[in-house]
N, C-alpha and C. Protein backbone atom coordinates (compact mmCIF):
# COMPACT_ATOMS: atom_id res chain seq x y z
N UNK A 1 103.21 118.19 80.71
CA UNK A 1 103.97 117.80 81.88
C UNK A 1 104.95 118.88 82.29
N UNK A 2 105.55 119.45 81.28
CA UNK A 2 107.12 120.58 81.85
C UNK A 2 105.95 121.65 82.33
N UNK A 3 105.09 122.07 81.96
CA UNK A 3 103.52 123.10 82.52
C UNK A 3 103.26 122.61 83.90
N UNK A 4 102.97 121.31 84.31
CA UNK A 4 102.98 120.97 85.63
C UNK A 4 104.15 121.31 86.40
N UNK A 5 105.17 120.74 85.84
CA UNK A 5 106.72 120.98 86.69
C UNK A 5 106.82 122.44 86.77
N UNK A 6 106.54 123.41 85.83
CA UNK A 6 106.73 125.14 86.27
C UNK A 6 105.49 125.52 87.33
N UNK A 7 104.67 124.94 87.25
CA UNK A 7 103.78 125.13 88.20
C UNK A 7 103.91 125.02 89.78
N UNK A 8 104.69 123.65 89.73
CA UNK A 8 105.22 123.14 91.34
C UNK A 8 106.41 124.00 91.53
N UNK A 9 107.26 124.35 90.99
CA UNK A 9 108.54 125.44 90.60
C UNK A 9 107.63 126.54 91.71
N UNK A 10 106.63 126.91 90.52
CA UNK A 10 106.55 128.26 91.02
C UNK A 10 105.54 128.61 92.14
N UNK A 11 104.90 127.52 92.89
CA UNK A 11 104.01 127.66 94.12
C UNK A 11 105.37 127.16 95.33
N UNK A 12 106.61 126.68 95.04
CA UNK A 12 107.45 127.01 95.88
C UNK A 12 108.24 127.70 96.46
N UNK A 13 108.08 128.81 95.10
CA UNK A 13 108.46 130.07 95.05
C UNK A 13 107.54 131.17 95.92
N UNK A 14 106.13 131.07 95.36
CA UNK A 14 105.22 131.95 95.86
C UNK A 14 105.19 131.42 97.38
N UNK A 15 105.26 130.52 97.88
CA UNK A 15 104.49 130.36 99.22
C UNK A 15 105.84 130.22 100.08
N UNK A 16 106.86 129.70 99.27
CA UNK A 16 107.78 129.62 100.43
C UNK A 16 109.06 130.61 100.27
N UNK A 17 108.97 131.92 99.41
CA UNK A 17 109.31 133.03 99.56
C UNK A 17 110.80 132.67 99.19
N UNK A 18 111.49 131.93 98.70
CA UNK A 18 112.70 131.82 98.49
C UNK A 18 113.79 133.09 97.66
N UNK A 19 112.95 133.32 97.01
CA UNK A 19 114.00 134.34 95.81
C UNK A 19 113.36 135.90 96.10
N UNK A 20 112.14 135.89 96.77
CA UNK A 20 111.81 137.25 96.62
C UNK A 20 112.66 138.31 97.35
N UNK A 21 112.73 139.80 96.55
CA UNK A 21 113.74 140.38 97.27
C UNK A 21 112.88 141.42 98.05
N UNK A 22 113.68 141.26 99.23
CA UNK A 22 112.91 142.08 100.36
C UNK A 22 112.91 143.78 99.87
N UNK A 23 111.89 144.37 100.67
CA UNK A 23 112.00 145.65 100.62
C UNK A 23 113.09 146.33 101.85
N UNK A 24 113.71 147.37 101.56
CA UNK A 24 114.60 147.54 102.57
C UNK A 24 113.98 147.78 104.33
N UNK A 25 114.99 146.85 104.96
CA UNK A 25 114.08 147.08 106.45
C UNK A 25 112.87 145.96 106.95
N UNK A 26 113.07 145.04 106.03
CA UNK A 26 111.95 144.01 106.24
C UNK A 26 112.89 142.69 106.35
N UNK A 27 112.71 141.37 106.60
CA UNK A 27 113.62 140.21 106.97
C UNK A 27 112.61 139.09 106.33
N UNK A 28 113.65 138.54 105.54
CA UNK A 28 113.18 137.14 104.84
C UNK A 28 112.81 136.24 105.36
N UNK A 29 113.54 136.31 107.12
CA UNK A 29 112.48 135.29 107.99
C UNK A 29 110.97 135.08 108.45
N UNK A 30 110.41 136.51 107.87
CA UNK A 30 109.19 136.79 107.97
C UNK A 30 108.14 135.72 107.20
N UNK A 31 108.93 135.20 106.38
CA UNK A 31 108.24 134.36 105.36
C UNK A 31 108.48 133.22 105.36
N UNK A 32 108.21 131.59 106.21
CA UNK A 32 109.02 130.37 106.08
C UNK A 32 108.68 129.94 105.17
N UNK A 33 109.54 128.78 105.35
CA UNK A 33 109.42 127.74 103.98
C UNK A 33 108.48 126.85 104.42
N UNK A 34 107.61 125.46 103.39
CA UNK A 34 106.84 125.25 104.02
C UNK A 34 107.05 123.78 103.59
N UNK A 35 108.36 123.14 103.86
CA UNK A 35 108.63 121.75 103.40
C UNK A 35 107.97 120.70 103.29
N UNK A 36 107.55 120.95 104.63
CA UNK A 36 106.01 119.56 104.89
C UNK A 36 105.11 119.79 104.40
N UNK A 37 104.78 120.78 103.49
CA UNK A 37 103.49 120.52 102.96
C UNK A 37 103.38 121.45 101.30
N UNK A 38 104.71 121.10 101.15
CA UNK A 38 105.04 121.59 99.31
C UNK A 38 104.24 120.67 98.57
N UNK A 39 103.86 119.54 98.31
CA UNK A 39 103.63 118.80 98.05
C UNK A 39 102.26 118.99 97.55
N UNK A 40 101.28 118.68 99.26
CA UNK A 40 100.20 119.05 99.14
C UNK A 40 99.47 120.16 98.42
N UNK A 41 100.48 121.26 98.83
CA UNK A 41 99.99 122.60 98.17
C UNK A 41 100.77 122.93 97.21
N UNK A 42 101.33 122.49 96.77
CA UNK A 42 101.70 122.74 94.87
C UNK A 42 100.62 121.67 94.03
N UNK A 43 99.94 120.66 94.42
CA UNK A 43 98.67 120.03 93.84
C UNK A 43 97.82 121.02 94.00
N UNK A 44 97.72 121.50 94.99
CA UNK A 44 96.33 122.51 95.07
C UNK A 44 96.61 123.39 94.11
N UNK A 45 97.85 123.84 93.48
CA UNK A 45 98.20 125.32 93.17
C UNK A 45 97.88 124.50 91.46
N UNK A 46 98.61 123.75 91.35
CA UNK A 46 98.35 123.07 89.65
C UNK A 46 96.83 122.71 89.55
N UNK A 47 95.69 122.76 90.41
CA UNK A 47 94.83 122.25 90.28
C UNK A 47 93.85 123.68 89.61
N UNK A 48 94.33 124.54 90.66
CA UNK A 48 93.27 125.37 90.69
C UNK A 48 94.34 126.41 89.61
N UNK A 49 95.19 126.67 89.06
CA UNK A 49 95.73 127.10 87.83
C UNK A 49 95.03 126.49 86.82
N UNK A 50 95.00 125.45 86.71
CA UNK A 50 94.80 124.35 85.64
C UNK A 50 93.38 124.52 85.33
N UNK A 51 92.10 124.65 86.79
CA UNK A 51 90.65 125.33 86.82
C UNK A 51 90.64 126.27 85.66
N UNK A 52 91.48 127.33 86.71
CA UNK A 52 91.35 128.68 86.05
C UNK A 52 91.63 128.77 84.80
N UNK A 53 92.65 127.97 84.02
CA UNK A 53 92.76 127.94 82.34
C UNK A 53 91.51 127.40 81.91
N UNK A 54 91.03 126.60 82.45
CA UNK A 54 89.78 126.45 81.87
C UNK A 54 88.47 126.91 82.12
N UNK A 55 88.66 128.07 82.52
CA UNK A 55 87.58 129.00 83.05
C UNK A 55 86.69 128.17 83.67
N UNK A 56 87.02 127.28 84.82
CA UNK A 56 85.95 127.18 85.73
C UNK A 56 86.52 127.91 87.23
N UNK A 57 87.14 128.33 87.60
CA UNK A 57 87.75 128.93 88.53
C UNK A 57 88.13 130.65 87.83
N UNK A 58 88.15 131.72 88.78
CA UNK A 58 88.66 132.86 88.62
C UNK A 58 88.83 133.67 90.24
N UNK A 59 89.10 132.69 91.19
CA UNK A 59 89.45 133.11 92.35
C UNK A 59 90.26 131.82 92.85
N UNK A 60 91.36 132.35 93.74
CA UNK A 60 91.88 131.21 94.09
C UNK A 60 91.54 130.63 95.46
N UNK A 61 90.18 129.96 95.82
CA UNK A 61 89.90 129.93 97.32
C UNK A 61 90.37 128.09 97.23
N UNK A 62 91.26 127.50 97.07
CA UNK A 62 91.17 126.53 97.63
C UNK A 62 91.49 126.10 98.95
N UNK A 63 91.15 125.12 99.68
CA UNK A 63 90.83 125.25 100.93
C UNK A 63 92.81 125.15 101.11
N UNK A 64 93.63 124.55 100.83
CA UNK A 64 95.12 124.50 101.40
C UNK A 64 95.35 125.89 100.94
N UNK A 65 95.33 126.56 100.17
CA UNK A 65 96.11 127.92 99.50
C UNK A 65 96.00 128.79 100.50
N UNK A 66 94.18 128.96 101.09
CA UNK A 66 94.02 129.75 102.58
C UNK A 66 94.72 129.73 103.33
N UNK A 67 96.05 129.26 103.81
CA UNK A 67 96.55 129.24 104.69
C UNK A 67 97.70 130.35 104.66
N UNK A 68 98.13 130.54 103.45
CA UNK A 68 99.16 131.17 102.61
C UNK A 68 98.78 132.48 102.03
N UNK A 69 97.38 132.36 101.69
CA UNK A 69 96.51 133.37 101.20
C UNK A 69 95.70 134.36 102.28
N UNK A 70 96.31 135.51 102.62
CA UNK A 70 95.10 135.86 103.37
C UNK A 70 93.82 136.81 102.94
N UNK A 71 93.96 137.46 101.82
CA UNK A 71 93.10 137.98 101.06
C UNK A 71 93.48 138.08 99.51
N UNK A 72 92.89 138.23 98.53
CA UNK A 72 93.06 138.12 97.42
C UNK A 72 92.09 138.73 96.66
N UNK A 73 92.49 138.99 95.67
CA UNK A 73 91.26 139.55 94.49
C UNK A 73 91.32 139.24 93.34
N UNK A 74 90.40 139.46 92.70
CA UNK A 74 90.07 138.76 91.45
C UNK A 74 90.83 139.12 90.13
N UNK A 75 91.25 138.29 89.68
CA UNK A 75 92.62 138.08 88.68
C UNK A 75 92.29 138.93 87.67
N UNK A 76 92.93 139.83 87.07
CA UNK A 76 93.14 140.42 85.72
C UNK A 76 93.49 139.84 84.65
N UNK A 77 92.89 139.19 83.39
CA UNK A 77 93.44 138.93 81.89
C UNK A 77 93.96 140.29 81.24
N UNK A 78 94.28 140.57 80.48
CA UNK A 78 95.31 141.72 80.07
C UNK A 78 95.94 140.95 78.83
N UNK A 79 94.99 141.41 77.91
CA UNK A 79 95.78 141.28 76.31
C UNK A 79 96.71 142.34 76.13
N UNK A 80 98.48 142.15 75.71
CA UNK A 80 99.41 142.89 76.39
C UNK A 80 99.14 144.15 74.77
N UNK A 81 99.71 145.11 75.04
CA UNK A 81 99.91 146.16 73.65
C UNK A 81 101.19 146.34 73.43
N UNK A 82 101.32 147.04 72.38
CA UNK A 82 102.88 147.66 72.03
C UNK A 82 103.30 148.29 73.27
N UNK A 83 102.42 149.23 73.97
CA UNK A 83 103.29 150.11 74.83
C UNK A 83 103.87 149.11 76.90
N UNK A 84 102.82 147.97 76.42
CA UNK A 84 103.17 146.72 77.57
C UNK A 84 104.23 146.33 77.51
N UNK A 85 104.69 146.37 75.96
CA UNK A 85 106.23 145.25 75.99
C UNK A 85 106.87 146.34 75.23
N UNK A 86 107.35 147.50 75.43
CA UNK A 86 107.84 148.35 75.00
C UNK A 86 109.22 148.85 75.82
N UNK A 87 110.37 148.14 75.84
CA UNK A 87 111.53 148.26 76.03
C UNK A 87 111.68 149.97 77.14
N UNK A 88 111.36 150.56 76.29
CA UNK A 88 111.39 152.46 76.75
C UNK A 88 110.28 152.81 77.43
N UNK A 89 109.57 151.71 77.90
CA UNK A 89 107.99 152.13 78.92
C UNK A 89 108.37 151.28 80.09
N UNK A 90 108.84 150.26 80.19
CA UNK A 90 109.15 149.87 81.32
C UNK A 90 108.00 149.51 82.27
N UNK A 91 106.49 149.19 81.95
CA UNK A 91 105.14 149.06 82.93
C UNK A 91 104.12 148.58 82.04
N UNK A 92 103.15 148.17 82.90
CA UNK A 92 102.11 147.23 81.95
C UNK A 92 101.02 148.43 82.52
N UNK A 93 99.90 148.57 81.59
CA UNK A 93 98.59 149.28 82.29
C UNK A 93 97.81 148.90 82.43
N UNK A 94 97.00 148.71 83.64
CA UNK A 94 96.16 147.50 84.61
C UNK A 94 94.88 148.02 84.03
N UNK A 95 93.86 147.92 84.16
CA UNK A 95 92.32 148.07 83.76
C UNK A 95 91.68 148.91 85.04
N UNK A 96 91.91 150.09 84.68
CA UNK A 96 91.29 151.04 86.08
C UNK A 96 90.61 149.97 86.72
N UNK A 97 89.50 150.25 86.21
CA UNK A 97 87.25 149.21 86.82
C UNK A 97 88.02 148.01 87.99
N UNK A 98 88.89 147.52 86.91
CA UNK A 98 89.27 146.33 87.82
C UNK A 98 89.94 146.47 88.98
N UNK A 99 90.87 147.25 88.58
CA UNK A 99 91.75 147.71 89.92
C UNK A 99 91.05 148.13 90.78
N UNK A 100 90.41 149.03 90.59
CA UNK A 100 89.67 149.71 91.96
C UNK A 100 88.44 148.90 92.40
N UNK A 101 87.72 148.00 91.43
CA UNK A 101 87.15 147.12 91.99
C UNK A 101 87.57 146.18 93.23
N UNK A 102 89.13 145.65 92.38
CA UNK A 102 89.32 144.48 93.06
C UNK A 102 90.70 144.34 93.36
N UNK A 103 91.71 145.29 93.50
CA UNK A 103 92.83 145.39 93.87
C UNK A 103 92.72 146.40 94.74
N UNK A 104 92.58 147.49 94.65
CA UNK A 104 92.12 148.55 95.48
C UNK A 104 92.02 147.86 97.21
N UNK A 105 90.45 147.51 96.87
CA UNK A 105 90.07 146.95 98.55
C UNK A 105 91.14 146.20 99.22
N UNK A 106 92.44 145.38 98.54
CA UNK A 106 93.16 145.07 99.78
C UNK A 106 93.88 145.97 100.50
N UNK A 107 93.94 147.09 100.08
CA UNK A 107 95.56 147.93 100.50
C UNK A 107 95.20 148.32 101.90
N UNK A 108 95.80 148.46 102.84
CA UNK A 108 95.56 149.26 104.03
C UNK A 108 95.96 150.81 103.57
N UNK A 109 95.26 151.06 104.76
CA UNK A 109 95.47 152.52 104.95
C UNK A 109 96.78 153.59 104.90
N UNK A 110 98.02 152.76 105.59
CA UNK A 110 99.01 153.04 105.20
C UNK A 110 99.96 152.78 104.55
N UNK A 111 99.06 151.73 102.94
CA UNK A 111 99.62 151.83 101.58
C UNK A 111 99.30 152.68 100.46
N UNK A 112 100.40 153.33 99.93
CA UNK A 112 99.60 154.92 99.33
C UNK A 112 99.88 154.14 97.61
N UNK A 113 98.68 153.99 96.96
CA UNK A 113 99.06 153.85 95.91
C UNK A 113 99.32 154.97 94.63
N UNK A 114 99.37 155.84 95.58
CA UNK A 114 99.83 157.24 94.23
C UNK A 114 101.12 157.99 94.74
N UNK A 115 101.87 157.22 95.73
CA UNK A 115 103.40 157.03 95.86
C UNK A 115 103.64 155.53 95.06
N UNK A 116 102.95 154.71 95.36
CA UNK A 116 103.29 153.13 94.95
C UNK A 116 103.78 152.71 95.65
N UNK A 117 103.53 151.09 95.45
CA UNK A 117 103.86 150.27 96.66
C UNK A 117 104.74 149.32 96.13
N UNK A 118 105.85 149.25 96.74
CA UNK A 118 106.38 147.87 96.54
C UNK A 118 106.12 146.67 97.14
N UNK A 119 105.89 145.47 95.75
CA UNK A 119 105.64 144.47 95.63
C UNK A 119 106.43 143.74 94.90
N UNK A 120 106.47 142.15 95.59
CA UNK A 120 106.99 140.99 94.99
C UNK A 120 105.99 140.27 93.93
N UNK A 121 106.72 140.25 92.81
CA UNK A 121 105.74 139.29 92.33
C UNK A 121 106.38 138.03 91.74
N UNK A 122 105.06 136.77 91.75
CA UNK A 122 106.24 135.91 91.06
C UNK A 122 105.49 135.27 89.80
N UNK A 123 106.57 134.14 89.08
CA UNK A 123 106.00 133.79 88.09
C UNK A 123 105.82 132.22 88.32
N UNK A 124 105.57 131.50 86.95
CA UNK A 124 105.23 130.31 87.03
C UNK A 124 106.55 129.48 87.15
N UNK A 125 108.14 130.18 86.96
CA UNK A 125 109.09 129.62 86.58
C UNK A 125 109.73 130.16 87.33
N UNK A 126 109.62 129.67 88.99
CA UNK A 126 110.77 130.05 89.82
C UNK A 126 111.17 131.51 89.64
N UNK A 127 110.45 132.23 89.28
CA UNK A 127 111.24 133.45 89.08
C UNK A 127 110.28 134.78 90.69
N UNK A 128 110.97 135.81 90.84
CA UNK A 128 110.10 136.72 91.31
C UNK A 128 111.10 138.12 90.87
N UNK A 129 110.19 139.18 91.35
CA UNK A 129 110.78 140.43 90.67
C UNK A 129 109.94 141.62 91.49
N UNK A 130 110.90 142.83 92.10
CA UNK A 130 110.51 143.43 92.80
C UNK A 130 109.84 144.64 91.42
N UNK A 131 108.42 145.10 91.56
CA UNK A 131 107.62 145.98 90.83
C UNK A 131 107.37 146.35 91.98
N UNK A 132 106.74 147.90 91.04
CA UNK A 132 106.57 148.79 91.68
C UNK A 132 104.55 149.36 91.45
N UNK A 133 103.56 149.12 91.94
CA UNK A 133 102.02 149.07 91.65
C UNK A 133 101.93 150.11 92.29
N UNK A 134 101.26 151.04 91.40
CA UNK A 134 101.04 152.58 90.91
C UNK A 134 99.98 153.03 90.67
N UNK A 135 99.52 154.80 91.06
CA UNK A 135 98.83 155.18 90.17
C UNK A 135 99.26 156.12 88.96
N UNK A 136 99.02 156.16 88.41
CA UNK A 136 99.77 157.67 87.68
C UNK A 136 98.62 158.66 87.01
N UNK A 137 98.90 159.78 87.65
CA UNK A 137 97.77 160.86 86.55
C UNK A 137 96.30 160.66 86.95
N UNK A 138 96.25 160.05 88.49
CA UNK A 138 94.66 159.88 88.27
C UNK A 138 94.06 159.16 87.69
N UNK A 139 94.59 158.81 86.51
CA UNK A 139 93.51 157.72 85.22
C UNK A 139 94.47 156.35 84.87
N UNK A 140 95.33 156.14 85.54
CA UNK A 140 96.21 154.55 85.25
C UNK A 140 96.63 153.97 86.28
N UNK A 141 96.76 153.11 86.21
CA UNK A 141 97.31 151.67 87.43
C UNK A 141 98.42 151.33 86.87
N UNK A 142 99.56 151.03 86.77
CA UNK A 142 100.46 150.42 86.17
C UNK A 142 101.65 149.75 87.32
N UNK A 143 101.90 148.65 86.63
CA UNK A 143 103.29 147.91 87.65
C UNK A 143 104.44 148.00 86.59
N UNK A 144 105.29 148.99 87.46
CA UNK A 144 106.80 148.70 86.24
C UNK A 144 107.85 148.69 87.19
N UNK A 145 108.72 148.61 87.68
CA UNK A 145 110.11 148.18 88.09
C UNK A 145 110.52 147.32 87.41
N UNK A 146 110.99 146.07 87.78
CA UNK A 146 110.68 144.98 86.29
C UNK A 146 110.13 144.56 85.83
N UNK A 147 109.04 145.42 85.19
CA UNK A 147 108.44 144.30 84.78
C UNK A 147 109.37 144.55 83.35
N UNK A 148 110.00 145.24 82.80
CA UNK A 148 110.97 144.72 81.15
C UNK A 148 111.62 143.60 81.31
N UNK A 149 111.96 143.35 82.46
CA UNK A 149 112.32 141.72 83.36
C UNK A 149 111.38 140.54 82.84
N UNK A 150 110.34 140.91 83.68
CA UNK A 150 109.86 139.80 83.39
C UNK A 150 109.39 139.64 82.18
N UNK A 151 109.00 140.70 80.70
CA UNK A 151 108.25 140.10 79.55
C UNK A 151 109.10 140.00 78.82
N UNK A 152 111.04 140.28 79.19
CA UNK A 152 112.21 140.28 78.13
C UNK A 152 112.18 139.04 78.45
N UNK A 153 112.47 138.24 79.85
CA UNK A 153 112.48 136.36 80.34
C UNK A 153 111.84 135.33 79.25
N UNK A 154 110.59 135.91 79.21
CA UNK A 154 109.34 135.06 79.11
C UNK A 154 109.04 135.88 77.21
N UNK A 155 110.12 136.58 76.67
CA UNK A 155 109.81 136.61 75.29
C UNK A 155 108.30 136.99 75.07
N UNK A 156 107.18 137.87 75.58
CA UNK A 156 105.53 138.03 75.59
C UNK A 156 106.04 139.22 74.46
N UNK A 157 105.23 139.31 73.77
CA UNK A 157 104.72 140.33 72.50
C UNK A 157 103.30 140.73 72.59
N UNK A 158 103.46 141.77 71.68
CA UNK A 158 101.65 142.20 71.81
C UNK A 158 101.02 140.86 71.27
N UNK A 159 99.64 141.28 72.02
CA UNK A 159 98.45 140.36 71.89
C UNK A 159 98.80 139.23 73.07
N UNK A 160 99.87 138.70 73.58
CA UNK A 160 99.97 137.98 74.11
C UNK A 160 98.77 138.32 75.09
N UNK A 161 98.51 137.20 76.27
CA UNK A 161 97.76 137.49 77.14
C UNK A 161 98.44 137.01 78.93
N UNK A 162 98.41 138.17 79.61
CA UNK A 162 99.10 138.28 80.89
C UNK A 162 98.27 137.88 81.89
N UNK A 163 97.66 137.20 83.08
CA UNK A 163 97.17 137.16 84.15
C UNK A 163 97.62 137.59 85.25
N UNK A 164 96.95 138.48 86.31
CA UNK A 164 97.69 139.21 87.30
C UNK A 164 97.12 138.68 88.56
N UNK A 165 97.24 138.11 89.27
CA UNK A 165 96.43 138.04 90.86
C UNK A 165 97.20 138.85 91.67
N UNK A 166 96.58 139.73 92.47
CA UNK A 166 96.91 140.39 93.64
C UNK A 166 96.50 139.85 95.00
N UNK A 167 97.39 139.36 95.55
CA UNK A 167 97.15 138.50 97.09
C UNK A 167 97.60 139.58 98.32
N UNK A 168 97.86 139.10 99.71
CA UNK A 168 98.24 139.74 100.68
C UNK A 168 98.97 138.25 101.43
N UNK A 169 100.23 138.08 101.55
CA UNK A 169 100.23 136.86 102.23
C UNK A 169 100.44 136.64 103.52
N UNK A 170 99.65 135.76 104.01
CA UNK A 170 99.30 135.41 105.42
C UNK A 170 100.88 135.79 105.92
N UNK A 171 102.01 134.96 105.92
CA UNK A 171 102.63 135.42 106.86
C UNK A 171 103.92 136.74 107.32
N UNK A 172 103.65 136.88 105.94
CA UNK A 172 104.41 138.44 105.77
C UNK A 172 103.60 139.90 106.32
N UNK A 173 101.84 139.44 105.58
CA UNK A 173 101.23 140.50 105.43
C UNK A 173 101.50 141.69 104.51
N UNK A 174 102.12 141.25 103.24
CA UNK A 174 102.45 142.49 102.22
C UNK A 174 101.60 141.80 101.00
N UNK A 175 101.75 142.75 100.42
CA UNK A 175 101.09 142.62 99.01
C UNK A 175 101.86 141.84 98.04
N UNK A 176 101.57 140.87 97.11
CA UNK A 176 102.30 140.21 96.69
C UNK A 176 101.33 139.93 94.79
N UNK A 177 101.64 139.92 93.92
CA UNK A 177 101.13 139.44 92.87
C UNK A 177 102.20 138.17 92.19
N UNK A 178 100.75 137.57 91.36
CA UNK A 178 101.41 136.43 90.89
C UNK A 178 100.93 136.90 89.44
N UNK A 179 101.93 136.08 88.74
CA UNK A 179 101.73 136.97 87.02
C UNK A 179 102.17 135.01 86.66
N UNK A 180 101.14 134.89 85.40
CA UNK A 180 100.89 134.15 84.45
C UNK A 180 100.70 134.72 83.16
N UNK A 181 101.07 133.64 81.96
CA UNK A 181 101.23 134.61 80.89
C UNK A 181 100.69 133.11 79.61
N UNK A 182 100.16 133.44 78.36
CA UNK A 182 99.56 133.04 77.50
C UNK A 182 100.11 133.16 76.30
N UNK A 183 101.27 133.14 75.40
CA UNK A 183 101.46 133.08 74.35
C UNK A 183 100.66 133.17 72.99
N UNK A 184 100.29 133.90 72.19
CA UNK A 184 99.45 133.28 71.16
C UNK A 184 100.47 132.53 69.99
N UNK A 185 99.89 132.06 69.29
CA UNK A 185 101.26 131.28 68.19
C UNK A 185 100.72 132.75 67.17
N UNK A 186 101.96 132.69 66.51
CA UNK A 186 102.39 133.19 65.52
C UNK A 186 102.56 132.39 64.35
């Protein structure tokens, strides 16, 4: 049940843009809130989370999310390493194949990802955090601005396991990721 409640938390977060911090030169009105229909679409969002833990879902097309969603790609698992949650690294390293498979194709033309782009991302717990999605060296993808933010919050250690979706949202039109995360017991 408190898994459901962070869930509705955090599709109020993602869709109705409350905490995310703008990039400079951009306006938070760009993004409304979506009162009348939190409801509806935080069920959709616990539904199709809830799919996806159980591996029958690995895209998020449900028909309410489309509205909010205007393109998306296919989610990254990411078993985290020492150098993921490493205090003095400050960035997680994305899975080339995947990235350029399936993060890649959203960017427009005048998003350079070997300057990097800033992005909002959020979590399951009301939270969001401005990162920074990168290339570095030709051979890595990595998001770090906070992310020491977000895996110091959420206590993740190696092995843990991270989920990344990369969206574009309908009414901003920026790039936006949502990060989920997996604990293993110890």
């Amino acid at each position: 049940m408190t898994q459901e409640k962070d869930l509705y938390k955090w599709h109020g977060n993602l869709f109705g843009g409350q905490n995310c911090k703008q990039p400079q030169g951009s306006s938070s009105s760009s993004i409304p809130t979506m009162e009348e229909d939190i409801d509806k679409a935080a069920e959709a969002l616990v539904s199709l989370v809830t799919s996806y833990q159980e591996g029958k879902h690995n895209l998020p097309p449900h028909e309410n999310l489309r509205d909010y969603i205007l393109e998306y790609g296919e989610p990254l698992k990411k078993v985290l390493t020492n150098t993921d949650v490493n205090v003095n690294q400050n960035r997680i390293f994305l899975k080339k194949e995947h990235v350029e498979k399936s993060f890649l194709p959203l960017l427009r033309n005048d998003e350079n990802i070997e300057e990097g782009i800033r992005v909002c991302a959020y979590d399951m717990h009301d939270n969001s955090y401005t990162l920074m999605f990168k290339k570095w060296t030709k051979k890595f993808y990595v998001l770090n601005g906070e992310w020491k933010k977000f895996f110091q919050i959420h206590e993740l250690q190696k092995n843990d396991v991270v989920t990344v979706w990369i969206f574009r949202h309908s009414k901003s039109n920026k790039v936006c990721f949502a990060l989920a995360y997996q604990k293993i017991e110890r």
